[in-house]
Protein backbone atom coordinates (compact mmCIF):
# COMPACT_ATOMS: atom_id res chain seq x y z
CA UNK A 1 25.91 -96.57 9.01
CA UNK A 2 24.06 -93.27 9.06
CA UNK A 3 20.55 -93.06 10.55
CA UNK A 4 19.04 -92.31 7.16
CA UNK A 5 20.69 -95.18 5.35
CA UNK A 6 18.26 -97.15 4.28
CA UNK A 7 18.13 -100.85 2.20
CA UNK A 8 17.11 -99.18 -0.78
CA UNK A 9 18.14 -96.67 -3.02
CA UNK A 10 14.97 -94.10 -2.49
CA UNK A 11 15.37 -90.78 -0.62
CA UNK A 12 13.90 -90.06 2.64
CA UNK A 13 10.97 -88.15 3.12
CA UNK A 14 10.51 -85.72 6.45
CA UNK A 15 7.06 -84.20 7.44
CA UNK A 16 8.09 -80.84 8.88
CA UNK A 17 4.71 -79.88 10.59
CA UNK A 18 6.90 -76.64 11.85
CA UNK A 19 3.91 -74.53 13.53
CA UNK A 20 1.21 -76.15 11.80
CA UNK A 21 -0.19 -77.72 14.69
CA UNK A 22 -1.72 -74.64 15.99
CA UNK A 23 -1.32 -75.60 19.88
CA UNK A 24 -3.47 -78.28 19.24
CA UNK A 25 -2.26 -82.02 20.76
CA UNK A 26 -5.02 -83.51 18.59
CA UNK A 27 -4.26 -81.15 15.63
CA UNK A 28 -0.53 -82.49 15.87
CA UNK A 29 -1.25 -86.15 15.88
CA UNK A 30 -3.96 -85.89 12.85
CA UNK A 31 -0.48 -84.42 10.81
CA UNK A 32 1.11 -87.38 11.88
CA UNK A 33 -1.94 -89.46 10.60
CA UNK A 34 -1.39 -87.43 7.39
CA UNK A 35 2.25 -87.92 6.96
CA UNK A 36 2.47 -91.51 7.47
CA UNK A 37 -0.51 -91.78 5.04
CA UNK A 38 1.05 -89.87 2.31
CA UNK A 39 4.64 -91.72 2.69
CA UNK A 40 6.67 -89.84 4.78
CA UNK A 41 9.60 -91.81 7.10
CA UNK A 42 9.87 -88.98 9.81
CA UNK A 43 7.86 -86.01 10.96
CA UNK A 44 9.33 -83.16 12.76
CA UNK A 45 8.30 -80.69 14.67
CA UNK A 46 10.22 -76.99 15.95
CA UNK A 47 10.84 -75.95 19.59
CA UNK A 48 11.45 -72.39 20.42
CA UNK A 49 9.86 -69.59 22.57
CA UNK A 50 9.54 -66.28 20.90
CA UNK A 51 11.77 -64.42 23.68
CA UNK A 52 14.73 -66.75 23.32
CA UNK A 53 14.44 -66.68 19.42
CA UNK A 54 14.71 -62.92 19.35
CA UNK A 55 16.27 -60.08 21.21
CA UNK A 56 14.89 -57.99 23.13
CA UNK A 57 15.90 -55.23 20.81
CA UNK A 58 13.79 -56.63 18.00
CA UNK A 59 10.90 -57.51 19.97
CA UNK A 60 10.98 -53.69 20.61
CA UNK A 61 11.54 -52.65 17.36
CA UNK A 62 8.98 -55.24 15.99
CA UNK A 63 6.03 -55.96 18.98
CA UNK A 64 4.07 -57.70 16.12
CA UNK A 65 7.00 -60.71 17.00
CA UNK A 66 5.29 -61.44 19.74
CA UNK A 67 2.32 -62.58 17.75
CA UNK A 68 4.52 -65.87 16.85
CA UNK A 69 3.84 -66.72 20.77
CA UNK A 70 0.87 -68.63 19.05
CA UNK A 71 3.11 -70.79 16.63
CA UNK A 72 5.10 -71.98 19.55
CA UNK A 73 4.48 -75.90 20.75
CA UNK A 74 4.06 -76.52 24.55
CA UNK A 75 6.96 -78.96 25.54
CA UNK A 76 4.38 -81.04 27.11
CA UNK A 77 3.44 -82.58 23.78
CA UNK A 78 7.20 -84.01 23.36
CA UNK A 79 6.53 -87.19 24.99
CA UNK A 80 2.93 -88.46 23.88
CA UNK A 81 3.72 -86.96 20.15
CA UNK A 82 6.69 -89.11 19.71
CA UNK A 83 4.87 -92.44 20.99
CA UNK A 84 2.18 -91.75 18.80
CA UNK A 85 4.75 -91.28 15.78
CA UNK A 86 6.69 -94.39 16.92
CA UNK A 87 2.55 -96.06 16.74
CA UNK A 88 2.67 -95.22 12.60
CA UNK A 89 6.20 -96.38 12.26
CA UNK A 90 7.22 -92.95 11.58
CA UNK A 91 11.03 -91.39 12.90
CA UNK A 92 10.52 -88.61 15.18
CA UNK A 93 12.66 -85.29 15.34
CA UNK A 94 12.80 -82.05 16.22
CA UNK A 95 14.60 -78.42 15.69
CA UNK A 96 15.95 -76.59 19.04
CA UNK A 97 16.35 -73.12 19.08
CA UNK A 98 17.37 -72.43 22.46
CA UNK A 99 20.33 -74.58 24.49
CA UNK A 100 18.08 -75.82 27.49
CA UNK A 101 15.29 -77.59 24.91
CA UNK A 102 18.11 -80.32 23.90
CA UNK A 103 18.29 -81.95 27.42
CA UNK A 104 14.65 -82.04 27.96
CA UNK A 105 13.95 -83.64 24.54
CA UNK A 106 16.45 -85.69 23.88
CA UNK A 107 15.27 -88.39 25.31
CA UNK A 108 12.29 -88.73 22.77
CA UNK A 109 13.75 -87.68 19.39
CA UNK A 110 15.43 -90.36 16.95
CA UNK A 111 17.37 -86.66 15.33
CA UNK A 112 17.83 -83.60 15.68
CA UNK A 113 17.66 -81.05 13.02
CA UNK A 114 18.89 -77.37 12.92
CA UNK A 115 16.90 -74.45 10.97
CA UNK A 116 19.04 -72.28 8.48
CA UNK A 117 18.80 -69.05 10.75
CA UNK A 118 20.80 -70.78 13.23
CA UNK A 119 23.52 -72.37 11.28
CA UNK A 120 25.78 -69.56 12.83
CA UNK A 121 25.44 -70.67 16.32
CA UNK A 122 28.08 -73.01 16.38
CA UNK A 123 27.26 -73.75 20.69
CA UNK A 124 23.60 -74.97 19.29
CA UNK A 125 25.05 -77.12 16.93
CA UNK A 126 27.57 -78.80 19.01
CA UNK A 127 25.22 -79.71 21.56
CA UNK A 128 23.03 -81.53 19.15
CA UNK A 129 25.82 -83.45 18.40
CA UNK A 130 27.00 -84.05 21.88
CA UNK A 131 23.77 -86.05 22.67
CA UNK A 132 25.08 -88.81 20.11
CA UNK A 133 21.30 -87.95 18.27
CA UNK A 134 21.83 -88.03 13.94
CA UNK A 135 21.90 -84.62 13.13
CA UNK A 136 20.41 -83.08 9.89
CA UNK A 137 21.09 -79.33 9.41
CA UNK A 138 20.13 -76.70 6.64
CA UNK A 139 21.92 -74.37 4.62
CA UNK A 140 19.67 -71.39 3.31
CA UNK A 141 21.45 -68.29 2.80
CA UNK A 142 24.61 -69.86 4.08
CA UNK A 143 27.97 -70.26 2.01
CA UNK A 144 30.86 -72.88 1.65
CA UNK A 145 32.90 -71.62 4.24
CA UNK A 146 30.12 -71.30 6.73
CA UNK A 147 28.88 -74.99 6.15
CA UNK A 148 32.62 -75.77 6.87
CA UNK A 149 32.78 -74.16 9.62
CA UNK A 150 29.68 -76.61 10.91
CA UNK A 151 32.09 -79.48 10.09
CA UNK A 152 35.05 -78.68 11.37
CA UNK A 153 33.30 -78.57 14.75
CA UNK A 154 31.54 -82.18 13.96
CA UNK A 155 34.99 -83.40 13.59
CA UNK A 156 35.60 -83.42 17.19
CA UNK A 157 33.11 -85.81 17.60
CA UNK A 158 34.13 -89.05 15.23
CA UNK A 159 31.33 -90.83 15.60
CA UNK A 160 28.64 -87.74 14.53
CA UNK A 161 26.44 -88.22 12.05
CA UNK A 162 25.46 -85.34 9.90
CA UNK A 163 23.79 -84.66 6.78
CA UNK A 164 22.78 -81.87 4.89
CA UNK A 165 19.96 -79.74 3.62
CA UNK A 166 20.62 -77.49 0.52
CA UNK A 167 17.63 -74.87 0.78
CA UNK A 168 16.58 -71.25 -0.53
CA UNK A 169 15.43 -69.16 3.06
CA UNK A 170 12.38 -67.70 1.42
CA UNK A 171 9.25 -68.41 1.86
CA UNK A 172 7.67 -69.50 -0.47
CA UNK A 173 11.16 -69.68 -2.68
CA UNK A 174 10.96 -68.78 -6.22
CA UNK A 175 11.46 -71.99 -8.64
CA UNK A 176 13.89 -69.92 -10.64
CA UNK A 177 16.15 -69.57 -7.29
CA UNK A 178 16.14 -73.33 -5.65
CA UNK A 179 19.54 -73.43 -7.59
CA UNK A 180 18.81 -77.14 -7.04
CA UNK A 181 22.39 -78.13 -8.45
CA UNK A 182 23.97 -76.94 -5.12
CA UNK A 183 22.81 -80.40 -3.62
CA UNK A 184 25.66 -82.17 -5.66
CA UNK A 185 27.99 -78.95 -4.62
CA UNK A 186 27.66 -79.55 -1.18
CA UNK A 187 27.62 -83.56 -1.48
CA UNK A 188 31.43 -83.15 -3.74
CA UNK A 189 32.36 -80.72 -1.38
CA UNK A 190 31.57 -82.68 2.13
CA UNK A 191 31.06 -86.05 1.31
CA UNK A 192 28.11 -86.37 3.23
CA UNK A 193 24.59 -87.23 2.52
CA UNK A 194 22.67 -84.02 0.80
CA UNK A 195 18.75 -83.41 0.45
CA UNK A 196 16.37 -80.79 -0.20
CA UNK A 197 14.65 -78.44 2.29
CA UNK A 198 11.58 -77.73 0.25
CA UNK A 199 9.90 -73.82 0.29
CA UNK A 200 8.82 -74.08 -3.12
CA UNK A 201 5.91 -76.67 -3.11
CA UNK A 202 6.64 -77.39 -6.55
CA UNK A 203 6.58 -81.37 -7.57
CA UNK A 204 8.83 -80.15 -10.44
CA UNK A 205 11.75 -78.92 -7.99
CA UNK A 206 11.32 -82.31 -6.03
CA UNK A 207 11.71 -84.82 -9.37
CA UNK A 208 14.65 -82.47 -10.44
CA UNK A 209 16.44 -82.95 -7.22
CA UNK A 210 15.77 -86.64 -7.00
CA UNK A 211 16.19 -87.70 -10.52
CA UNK A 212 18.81 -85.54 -11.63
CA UNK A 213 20.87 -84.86 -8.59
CA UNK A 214 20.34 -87.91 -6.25
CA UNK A 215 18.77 -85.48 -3.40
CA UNK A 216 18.99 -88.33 -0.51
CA UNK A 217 16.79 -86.75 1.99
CA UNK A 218 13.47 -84.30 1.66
CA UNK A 219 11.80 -82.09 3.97
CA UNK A 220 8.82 -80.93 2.97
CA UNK A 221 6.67 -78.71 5.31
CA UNK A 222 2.97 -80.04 5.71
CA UNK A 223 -0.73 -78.43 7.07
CA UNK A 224 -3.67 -80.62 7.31
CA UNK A 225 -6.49 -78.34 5.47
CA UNK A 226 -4.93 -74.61 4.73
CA UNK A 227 -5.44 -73.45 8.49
CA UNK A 228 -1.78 -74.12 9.59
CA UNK A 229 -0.79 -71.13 11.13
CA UNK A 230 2.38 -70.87 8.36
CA UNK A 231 0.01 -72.10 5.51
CA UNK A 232 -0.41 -68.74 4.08
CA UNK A 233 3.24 -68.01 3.63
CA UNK A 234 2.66 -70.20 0.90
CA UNK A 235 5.66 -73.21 1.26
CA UNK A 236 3.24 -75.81 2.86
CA UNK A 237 2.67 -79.13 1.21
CA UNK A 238 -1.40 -80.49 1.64
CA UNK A 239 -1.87 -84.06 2.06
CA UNK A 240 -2.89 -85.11 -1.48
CA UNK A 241 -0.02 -83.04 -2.81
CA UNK A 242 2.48 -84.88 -1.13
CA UNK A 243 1.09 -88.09 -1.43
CA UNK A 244 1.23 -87.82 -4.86
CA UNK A 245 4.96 -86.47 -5.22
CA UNK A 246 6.40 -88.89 -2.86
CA UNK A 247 4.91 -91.76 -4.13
CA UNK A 248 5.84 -90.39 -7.80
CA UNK A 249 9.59 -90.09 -7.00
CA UNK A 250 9.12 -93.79 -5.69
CA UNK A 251 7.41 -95.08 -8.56
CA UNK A 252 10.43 -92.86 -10.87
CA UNK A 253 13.15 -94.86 -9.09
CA UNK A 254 11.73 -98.35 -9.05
CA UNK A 255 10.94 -97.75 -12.91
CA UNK A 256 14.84 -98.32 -14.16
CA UNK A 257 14.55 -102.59 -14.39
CA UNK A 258 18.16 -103.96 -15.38
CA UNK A 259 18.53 -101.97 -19.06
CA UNK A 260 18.34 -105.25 -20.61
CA UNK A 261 15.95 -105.18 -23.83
CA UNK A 262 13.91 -108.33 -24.18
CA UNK A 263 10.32 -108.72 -23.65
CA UNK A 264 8.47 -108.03 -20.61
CA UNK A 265 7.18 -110.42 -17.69
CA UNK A 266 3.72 -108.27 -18.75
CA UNK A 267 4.34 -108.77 -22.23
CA UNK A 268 4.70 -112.34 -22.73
CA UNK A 269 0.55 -113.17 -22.90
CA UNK A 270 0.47 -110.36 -25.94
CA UNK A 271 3.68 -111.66 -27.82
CA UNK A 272 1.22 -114.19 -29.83
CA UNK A 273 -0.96 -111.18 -30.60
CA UNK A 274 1.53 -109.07 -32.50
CA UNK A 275 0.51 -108.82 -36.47
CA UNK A 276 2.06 -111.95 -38.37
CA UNK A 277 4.93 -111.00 -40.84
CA UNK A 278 3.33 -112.25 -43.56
CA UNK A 279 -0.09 -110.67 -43.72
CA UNK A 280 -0.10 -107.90 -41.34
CA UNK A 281 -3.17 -109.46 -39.21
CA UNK A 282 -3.59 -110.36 -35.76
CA UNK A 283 -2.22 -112.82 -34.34
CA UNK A 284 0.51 -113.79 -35.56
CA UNK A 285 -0.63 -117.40 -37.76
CA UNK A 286 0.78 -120.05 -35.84
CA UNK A 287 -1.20 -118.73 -33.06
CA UNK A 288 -4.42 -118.60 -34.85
CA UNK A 289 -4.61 -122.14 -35.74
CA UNK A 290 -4.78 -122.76 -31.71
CA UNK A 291 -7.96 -120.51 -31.15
């Protein structure tokens, strides 16, 4: 059974608080406050360093990289962040992007989760799965054959358990390029649970991809107030926001009942109330004569 099987039918929700936490240990566990508040199953966060995310040849090129030194979360967190998740019943994960983080976290995280700019580092990948840990990874700007190639090296391990994240790398994405369809593409394609990595903070995108085509698992990025240090790229999800679209897509799925027409458990008190066929008043007459 896969780590994000659940009893019922409705998708999974993850909080990715990505660099949102500003450094801050208190910061952090207020998002987790606000994530199990508004619904959310997991929260995530991301581990990297900005000089083994980029080369040395960009950081030249680009000095204004090393700005993202800020966005980075101190390692020390890992352990106190995940009890205090665990303390709001919420799953706990986290995105590597360098080898030597996996070790010293995998102790703590219930999955791990890899970022669409590294879906080519296959070495990465594999030692995610190697730890045994559920693995969710995303797709943005990736095609077919490179999302194979991800699974043909998750076949070594038989008892791996992956699932998938159709997303659009841009940030914030257009609406008119979540090509939201390519969730059932890569579910036909792979058989494998498929969600939605969300950049467009639209609730629109999120009901299309759970209503129309079964999206099993969300990730929605999250900020506290607007001051998230990736808040003004313009994909972050506020609290009320998200409340409201995850408890929507609940409240969507447990609206179906069993398609069989015949009145209502609510309806039955106002049955008697319905105009009489005779004389068009309220309530219908045999009723009446007991008021």
């Amino acid at each position: 059974m896969s780590f994000f099987d659940k009893k019922s039918s409705l998708p999974y929700f993850i909080a990715e608080i990505s660099s949102n936490h500003n450094q801050d240990l208190n910061r952090a566990k207020e998002l987790i406050d606000i994530s199990a508040e508004a619904g959310f199953d997991a929260v995530k966060f991301q581990l990297f360093t900005v000089n083994e995310l980029f080369s040395s040849e960009a950081i030249s090129k680009y000095p204004s990289i090393l700005d993202r030194k800020q966005w980075e979360l101190p390692i020390n967190f890992i352990p106190e962040l995940k009890e205090y998740a665990a303390k709001r019943n919420l799953h706990f994960g986290c995105t590597p992007f360098y080898l030597s983080v996996i070790s010293e976290v995998k102790d703590y995280v219930d999955f791990f989760k890899i970022a669409s700019y590294e879906i080519l580092w296959l070495k990465l990948i594999e030692s995610c799965v190697a730890t045994n840990k559920p693995l969710v990874f995303s797709t943005g700007m990736a095609n077919i054959s490179e999302i194979k190639a991800v699974f043909d090296l998750t076949k070594k391990y038989p008892k791996s358990d992956v699932s998938v994240l159709h997303c659009c790398s841009a940030y914030p994405t257009p609406i008119e390029e979540a090509n939201i369809s390519a969730i059932k593409t890569i579910r036909d394609n792979f058989n494998v649970k498929s969600g939605w990595s969300d950049h467009t903070s639209n609730i629109g995108v999120i009901f299309n991809a759970a209503l129309k085509y079964k999206a099993e698992i969300f990730e929605l990025h999250i900020d506290k107030e607007g001051k998230g240090y990736e808040f003004s790229s313009g994909h972050c999800w506020l609290p009320r926001e998200a409340r409201l679209v995850i408890e929507g897509i609940r409240d969507a799925f447990s609206s179906d009942g069993n398609g069989e027409k015949k009145p209502l458990k609510s309806e039955i008190s106002d049955r008697n109330w319905r105009a009489d066929a005779e004389d068009g008043l309220r309530p219908i007459k045999s009723f009446r004569k007991k008021l």
